[in-house]
N, C-alpha and C. Protein backbone atom coordinates (compact mmCIF):
# COMPACT_ATOMS: atom_id res chain seq x y z
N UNK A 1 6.10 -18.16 16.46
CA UNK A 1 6.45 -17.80 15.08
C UNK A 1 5.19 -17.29 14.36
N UNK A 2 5.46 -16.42 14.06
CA UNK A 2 4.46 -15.60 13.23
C UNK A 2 4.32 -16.32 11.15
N UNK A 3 3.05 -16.77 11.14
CA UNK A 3 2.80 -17.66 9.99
C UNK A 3 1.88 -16.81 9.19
N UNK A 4 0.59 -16.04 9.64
CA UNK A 4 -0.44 -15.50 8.82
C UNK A 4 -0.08 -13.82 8.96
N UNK A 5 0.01 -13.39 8.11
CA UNK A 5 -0.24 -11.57 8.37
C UNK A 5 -0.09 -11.06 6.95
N UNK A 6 -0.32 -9.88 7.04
CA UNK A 6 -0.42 -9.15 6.34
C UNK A 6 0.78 -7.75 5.95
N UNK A 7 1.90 -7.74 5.48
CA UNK A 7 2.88 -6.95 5.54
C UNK A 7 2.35 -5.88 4.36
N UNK A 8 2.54 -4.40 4.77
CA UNK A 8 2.07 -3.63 4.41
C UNK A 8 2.34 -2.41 3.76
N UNK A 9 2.77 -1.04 3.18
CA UNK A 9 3.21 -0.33 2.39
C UNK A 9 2.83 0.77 2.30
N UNK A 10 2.63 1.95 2.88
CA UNK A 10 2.27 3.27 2.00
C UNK A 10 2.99 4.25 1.42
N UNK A 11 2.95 4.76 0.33
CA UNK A 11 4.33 5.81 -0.03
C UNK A 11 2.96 7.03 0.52
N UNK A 12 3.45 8.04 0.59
CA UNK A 12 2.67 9.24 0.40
C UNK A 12 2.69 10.58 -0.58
N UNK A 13 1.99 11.33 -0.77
CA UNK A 13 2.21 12.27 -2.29
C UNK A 13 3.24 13.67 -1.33
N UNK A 14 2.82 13.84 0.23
CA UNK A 14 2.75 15.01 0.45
C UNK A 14 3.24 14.75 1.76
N UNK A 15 2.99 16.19 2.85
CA UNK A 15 3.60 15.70 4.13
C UNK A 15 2.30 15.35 4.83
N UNK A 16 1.25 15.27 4.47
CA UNK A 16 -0.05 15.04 4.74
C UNK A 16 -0.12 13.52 4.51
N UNK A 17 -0.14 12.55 5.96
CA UNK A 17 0.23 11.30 5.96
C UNK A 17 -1.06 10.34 5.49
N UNK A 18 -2.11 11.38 5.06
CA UNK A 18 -3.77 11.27 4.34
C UNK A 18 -3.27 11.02 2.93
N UNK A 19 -2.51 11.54 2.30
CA UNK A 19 -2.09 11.19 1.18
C UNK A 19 -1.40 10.77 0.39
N UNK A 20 -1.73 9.36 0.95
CA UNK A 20 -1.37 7.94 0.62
C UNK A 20 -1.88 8.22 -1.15
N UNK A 21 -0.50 7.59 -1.85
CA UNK A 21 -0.79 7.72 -3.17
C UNK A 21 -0.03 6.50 -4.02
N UNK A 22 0.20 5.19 -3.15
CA UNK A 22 0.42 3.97 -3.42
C UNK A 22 0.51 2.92 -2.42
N UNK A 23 -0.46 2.14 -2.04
CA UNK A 23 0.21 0.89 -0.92
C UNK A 23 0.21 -0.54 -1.94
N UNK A 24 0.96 -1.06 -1.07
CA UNK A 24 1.82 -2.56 -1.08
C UNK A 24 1.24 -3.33 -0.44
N UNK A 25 0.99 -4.42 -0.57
CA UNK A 25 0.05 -5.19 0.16
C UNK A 25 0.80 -6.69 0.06
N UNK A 26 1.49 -7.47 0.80
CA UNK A 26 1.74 -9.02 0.60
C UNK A 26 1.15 -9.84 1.73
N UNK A 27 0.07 -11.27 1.32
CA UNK A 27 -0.61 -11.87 2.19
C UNK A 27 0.66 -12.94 2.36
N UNK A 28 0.37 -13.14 3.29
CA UNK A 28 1.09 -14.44 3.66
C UNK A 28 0.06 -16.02 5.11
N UNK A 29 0.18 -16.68 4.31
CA UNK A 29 -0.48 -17.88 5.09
C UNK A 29 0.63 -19.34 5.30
N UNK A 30 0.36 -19.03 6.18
CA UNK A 30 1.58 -20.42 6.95
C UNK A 30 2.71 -20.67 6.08
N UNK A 31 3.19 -19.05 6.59
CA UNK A 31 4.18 -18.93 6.29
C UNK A 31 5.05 -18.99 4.75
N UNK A 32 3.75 -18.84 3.82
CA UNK A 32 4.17 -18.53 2.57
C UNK A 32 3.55 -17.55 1.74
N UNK A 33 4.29 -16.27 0.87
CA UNK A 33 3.17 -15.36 0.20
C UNK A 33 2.83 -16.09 -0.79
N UNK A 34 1.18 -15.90 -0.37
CA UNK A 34 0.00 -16.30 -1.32
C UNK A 34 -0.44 -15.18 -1.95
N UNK A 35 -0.59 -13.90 -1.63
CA UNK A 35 -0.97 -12.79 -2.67
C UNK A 35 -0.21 -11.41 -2.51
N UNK A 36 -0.04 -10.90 -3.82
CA UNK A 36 0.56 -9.17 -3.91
C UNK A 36 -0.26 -8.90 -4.65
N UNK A 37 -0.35 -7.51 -3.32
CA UNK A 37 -1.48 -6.25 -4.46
C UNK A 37 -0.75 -5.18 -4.33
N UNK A 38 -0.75 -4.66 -5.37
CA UNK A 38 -0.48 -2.69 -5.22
C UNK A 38 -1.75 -2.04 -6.23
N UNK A 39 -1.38 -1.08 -5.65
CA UNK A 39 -2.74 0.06 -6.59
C UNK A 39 -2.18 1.12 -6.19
N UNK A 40 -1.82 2.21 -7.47
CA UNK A 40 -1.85 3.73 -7.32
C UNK A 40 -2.97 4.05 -6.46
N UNK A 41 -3.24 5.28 -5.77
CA UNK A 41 -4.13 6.09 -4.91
C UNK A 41 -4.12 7.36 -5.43
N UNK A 42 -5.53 8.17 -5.87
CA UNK A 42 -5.43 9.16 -5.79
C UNK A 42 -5.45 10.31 -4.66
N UNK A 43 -4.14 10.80 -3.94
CA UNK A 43 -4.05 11.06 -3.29
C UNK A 43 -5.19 12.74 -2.90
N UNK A 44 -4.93 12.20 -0.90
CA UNK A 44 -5.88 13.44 -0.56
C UNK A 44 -5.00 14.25 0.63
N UNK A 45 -4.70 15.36 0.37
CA UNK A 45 -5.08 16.43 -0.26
C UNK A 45 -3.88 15.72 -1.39
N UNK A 46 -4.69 16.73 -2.96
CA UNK A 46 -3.91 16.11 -3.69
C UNK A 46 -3.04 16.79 -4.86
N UNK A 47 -1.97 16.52 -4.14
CA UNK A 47 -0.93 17.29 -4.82
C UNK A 47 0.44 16.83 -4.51
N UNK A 48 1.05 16.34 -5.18
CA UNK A 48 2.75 16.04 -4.78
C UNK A 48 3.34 16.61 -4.67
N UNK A 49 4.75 17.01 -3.77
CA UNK A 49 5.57 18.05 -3.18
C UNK A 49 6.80 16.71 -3.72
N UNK A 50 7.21 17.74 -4.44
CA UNK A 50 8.47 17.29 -5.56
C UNK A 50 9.78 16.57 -4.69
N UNK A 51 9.84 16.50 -3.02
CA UNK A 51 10.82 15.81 -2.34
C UNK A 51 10.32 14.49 -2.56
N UNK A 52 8.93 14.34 -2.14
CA UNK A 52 8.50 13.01 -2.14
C UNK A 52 8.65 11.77 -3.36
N UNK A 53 8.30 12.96 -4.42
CA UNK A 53 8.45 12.70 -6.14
C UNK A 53 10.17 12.06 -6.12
N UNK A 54 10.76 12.78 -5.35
CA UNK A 54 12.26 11.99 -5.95
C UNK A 54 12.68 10.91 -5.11
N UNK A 55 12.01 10.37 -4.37
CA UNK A 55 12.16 9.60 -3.46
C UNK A 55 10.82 8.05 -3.94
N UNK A 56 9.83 8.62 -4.37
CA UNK A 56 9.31 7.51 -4.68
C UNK A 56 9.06 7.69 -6.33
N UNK A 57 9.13 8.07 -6.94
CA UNK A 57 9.28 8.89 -8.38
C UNK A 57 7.70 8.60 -8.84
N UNK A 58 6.27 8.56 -7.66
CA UNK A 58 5.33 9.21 -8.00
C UNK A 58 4.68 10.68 -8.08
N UNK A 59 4.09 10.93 -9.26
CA UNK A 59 3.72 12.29 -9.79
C UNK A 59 2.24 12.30 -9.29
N UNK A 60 1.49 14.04 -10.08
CA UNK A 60 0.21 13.83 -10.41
C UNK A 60 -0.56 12.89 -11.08
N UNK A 61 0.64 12.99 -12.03
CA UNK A 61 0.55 12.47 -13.96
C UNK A 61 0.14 10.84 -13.30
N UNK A 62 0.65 10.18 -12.09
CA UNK A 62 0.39 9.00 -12.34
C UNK A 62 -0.47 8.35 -11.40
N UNK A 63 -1.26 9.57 -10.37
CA UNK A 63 -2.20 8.78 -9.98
C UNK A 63 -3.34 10.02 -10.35
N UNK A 64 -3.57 10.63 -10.87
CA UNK A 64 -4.60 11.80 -11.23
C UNK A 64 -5.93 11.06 -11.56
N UNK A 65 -5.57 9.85 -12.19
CA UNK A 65 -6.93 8.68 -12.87
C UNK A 65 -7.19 7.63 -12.36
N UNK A 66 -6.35 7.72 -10.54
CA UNK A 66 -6.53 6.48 -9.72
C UNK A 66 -7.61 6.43 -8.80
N UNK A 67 -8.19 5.65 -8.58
CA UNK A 67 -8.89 5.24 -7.49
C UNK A 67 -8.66 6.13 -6.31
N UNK A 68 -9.98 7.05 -5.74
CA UNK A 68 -9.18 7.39 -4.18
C UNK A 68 -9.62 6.09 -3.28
N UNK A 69 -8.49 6.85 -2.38
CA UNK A 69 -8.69 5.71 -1.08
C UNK A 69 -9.73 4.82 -0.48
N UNK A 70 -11.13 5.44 -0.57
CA UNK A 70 -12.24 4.33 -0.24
C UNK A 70 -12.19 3.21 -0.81
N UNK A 71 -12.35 3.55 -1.96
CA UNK A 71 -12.48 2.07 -3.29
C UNK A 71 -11.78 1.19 -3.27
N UNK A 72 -10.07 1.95 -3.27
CA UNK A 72 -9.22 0.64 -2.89
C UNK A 72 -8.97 -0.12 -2.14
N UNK A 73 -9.56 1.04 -0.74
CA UNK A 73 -9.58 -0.16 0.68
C UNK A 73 -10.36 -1.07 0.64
N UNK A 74 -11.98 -0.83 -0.37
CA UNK A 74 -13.00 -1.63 -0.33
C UNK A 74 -12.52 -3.10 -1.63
N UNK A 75 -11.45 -3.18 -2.32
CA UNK A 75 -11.16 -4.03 -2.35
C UNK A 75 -9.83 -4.78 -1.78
N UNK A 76 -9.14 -3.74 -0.76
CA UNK A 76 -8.11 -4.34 -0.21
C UNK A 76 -8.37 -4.98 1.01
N UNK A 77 -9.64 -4.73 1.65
CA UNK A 77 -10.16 -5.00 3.32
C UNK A 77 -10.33 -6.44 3.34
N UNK A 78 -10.82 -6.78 2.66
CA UNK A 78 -11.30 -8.65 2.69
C UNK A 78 -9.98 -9.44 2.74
N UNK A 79 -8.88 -9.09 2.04
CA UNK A 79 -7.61 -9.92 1.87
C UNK A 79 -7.03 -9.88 3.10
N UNK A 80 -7.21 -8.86 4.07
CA UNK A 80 -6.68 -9.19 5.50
C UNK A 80 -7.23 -9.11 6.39
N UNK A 81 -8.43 -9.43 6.37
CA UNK A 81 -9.83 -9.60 7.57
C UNK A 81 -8.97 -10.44 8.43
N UNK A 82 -8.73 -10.84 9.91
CA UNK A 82 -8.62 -11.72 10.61
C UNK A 82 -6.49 -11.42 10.99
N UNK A 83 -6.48 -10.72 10.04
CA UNK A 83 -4.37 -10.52 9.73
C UNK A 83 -3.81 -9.67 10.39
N UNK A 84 -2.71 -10.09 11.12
CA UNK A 84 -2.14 -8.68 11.65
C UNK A 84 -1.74 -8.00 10.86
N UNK A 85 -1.25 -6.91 10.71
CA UNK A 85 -0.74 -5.66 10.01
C UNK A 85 1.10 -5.84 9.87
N UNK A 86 2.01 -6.08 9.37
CA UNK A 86 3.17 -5.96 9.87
C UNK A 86 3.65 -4.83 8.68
N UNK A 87 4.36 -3.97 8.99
CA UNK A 87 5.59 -2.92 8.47
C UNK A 87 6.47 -2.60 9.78
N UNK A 88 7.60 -2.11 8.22
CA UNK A 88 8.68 -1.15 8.73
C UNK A 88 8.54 0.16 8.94
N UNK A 89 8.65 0.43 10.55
CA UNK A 89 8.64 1.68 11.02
C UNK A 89 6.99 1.69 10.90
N UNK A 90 6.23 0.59 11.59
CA UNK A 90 4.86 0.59 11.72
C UNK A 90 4.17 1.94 11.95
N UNK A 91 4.89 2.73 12.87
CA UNK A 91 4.21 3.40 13.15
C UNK A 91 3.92 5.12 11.92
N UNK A 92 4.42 4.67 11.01
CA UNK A 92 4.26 5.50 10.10
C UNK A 92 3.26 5.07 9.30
N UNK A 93 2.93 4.11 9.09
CA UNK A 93 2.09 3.51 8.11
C UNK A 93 0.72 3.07 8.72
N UNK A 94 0.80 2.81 10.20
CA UNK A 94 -0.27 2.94 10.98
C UNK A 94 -0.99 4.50 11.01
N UNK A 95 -0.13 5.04 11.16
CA UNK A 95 -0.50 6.68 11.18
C UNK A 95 -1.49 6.77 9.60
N UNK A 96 -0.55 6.61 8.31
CA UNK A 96 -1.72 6.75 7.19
C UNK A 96 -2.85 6.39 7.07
N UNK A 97 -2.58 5.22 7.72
CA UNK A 97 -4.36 4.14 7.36
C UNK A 97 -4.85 5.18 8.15
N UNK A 98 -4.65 5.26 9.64
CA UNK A 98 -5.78 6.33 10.36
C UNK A 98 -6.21 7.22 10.39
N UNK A 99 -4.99 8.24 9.28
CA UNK A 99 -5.30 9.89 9.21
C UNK A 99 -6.51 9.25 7.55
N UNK A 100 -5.64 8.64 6.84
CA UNK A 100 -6.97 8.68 5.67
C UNK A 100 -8.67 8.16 5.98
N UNK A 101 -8.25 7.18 6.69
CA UNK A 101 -9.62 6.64 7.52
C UNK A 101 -10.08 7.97 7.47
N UNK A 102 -9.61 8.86 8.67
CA UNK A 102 -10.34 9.94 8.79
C UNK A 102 -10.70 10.85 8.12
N UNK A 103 -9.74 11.18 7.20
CA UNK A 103 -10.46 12.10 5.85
C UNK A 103 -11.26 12.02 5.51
N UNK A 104 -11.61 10.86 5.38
CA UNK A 104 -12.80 10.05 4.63
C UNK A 104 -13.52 9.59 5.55
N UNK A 105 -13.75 9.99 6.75
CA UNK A 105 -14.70 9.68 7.69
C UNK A 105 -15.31 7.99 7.73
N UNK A 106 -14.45 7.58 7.50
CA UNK A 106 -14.81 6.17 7.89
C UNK A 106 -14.09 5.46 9.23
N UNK A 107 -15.24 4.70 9.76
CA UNK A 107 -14.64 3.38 10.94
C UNK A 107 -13.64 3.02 10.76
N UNK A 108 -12.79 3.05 11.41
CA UNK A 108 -11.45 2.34 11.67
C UNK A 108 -11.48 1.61 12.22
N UNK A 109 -11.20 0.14 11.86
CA UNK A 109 -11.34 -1.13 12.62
C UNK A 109 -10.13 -0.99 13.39
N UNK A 110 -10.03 -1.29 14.69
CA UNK A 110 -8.92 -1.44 15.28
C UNK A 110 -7.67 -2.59 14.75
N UNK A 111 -6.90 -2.16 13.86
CA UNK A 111 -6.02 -3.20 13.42
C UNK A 111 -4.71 -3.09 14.20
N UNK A 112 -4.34 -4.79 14.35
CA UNK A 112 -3.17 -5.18 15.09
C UNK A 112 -1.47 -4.53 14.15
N UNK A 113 -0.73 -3.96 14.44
CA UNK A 113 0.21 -3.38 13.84
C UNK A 113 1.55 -3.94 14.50
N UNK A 114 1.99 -4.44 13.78
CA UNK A 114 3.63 -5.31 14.28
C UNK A 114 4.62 -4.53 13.21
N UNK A 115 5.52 -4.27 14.35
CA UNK A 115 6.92 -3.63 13.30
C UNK A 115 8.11 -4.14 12.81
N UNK A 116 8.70 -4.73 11.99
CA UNK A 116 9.44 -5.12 11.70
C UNK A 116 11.03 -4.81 12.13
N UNK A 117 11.02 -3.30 12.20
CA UNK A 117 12.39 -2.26 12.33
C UNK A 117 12.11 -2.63 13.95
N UNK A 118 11.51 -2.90 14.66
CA UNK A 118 11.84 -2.80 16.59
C UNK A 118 11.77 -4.48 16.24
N UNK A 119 11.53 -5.52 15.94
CA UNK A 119 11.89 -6.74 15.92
C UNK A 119 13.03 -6.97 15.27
N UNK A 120 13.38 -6.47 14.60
CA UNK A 120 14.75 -6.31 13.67
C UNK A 120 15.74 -6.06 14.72
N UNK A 121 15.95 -5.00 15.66
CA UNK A 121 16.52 -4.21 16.32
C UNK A 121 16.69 -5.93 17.61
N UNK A 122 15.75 -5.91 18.31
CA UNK A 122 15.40 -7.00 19.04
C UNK A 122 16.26 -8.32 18.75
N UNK A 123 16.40 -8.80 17.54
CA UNK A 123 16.41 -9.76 16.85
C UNK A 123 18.09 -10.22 16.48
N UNK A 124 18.55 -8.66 15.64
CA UNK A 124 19.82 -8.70 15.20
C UNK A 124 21.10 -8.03 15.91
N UNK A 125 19.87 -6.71 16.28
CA UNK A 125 21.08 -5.90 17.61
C UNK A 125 22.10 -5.45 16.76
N UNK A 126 23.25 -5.65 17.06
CA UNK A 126 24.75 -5.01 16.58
C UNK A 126 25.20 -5.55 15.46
N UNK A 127 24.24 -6.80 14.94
CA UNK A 127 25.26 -7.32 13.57
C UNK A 127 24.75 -6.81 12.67
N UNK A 128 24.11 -5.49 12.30
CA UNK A 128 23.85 -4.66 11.63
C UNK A 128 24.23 -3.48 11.72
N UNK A 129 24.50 -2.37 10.88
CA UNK A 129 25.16 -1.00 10.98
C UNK A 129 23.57 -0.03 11.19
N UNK A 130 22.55 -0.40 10.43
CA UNK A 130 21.57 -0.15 10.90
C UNK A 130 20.05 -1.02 11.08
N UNK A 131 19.08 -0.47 11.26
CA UNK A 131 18.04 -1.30 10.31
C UNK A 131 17.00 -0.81 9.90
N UNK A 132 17.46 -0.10 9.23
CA UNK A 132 16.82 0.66 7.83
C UNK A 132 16.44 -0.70 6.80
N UNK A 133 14.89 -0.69 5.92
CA UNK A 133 14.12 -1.48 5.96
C UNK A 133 15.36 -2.41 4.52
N UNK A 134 16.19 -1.08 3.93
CA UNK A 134 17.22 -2.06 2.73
C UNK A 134 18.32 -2.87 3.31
N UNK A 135 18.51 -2.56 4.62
CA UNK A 135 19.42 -3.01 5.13
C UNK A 135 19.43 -4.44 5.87
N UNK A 136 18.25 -4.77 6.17
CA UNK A 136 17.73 -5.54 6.94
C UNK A 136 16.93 -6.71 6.08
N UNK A 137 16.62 -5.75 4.81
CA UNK A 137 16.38 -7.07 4.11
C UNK A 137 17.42 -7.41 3.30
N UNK A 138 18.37 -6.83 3.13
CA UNK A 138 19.65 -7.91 2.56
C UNK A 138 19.47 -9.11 3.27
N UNK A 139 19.88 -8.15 4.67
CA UNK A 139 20.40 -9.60 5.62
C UNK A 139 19.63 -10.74 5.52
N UNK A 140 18.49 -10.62 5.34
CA UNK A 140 17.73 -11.53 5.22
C UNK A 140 17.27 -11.99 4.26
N UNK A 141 18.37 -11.80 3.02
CA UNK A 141 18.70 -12.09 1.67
C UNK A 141 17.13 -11.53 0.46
N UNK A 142 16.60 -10.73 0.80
CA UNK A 142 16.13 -9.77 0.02
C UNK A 142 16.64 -9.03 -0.81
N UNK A 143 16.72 -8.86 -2.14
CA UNK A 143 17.42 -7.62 -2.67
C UNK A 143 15.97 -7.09 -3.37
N UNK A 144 16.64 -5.94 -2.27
CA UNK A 144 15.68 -4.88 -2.37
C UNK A 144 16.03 -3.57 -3.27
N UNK A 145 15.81 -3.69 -4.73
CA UNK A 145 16.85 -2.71 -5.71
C UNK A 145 15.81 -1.69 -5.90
N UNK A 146 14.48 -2.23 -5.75
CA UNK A 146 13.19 -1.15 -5.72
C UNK A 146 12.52 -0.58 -4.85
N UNK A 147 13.53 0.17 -4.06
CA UNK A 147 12.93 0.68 -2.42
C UNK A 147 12.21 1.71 -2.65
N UNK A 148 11.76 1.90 -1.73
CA UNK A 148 10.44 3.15 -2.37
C UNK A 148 9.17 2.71 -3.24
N UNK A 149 9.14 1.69 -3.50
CA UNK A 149 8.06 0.93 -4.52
C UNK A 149 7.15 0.34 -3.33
N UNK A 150 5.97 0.61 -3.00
CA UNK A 150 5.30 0.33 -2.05
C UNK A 150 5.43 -1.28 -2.20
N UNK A 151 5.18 -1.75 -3.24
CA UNK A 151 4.69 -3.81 -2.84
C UNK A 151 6.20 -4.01 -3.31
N UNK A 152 7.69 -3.57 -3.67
CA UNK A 152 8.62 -3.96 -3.11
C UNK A 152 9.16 -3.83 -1.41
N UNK A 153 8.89 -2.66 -1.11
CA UNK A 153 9.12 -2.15 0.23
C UNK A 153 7.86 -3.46 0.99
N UNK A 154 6.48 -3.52 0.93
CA UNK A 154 5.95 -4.89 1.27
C UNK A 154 6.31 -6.06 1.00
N UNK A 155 6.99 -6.53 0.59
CA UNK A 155 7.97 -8.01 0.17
C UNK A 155 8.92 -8.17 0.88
N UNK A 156 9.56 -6.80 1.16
CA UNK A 156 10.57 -7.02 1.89
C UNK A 156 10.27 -7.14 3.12
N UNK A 157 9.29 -6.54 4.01
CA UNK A 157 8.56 -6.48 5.11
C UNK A 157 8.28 -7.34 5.17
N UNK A 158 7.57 -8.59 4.32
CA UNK A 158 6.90 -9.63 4.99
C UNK A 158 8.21 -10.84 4.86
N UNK A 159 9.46 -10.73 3.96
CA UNK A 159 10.82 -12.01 4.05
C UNK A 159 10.86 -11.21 6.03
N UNK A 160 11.41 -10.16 6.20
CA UNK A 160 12.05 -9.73 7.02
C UNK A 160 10.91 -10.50 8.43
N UNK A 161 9.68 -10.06 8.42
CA UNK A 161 8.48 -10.85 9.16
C UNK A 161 8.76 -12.21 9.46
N UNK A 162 9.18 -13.06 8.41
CA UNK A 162 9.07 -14.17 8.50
C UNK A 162 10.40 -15.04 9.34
N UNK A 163 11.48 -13.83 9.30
CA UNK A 163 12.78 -13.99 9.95
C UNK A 163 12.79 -13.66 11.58
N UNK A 164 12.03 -12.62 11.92
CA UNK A 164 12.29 -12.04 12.89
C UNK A 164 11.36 -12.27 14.13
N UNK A 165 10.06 -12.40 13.34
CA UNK A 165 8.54 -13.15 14.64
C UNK A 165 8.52 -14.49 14.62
């Protein structure tokens, strides 16, 4: 059973998976969340492509005066030193941390990445129609009315975590 990790969040501005322009962050320690962070990102390259806008209903207008990505990692890195990584559809959100890492030419610590949606799948199988990350956290009595909200979409990731590892 999975007790300590770190469930995780990125929306992006663009199709450029570098421009991360909100993550979600929920700690969890033996098996209970102890901390939520979110922070706007000023996204890189930076510019929003108006599909993304209606889907997470972030603009320019609302991260233009945010933090870029270094800063926030440099206060988001310490809260999950030692944590696995868990999201839905990991491998999308694994992809951001690494393409922005690289924008920004920084070390990428090799972080552990657990998915929720292939343990879900594993876990529940057929008594679901899908497991799409709203769907899955019903089941697992989440109501998730703010999807698309990076540290709602992380809340739900880490109930669903706590059901499924």
């Amino acid at each position: 059973m999975l007790t300590d990790f770190a469930a995780i969040d990125f929306e992006i501005a663009n199709h450029y998976h570098s421009s991360v322009c909100s993550i979600g962050l929920v700690i969890v320690r033996s098996g209970i969340i102890t901390d939520k962070v979110y922070h706007l990102i000023r996204p890189e390259p930076e510019w929003h492509w108006w599909r993304f806008t209606q889907i997470h209903g972030l603009t320019v207008e609302d991260t233009q005066d945010a933090k870029v990505f270094p800063y926030v990692w440099k206060e988001v890195e310490p809260k999950i030193v030692g944590l696995p990584l868990v999201a839905h559809n990991s491998s999308f959100d694994e992809g951001c941390l690494k393409q922005v890492f690289r924008v920004y030419q920084m070390d990428y610590p090799d972080y552990e990445f657990l998915c929720t949606c292939k343990a879900s799948r594993k876990k529940f199988g057929n008594l679901l129609p899908n497991h799409q990350l709203q769907t899955v956290a019903a089941f697992c009595g989440f109501d998730l009315t703010n999807h698309h909200h990076a540290l709602a979409d992380a809340e739900a990731c880490a109930v669903i975590a706590l059901k499924v590892f």
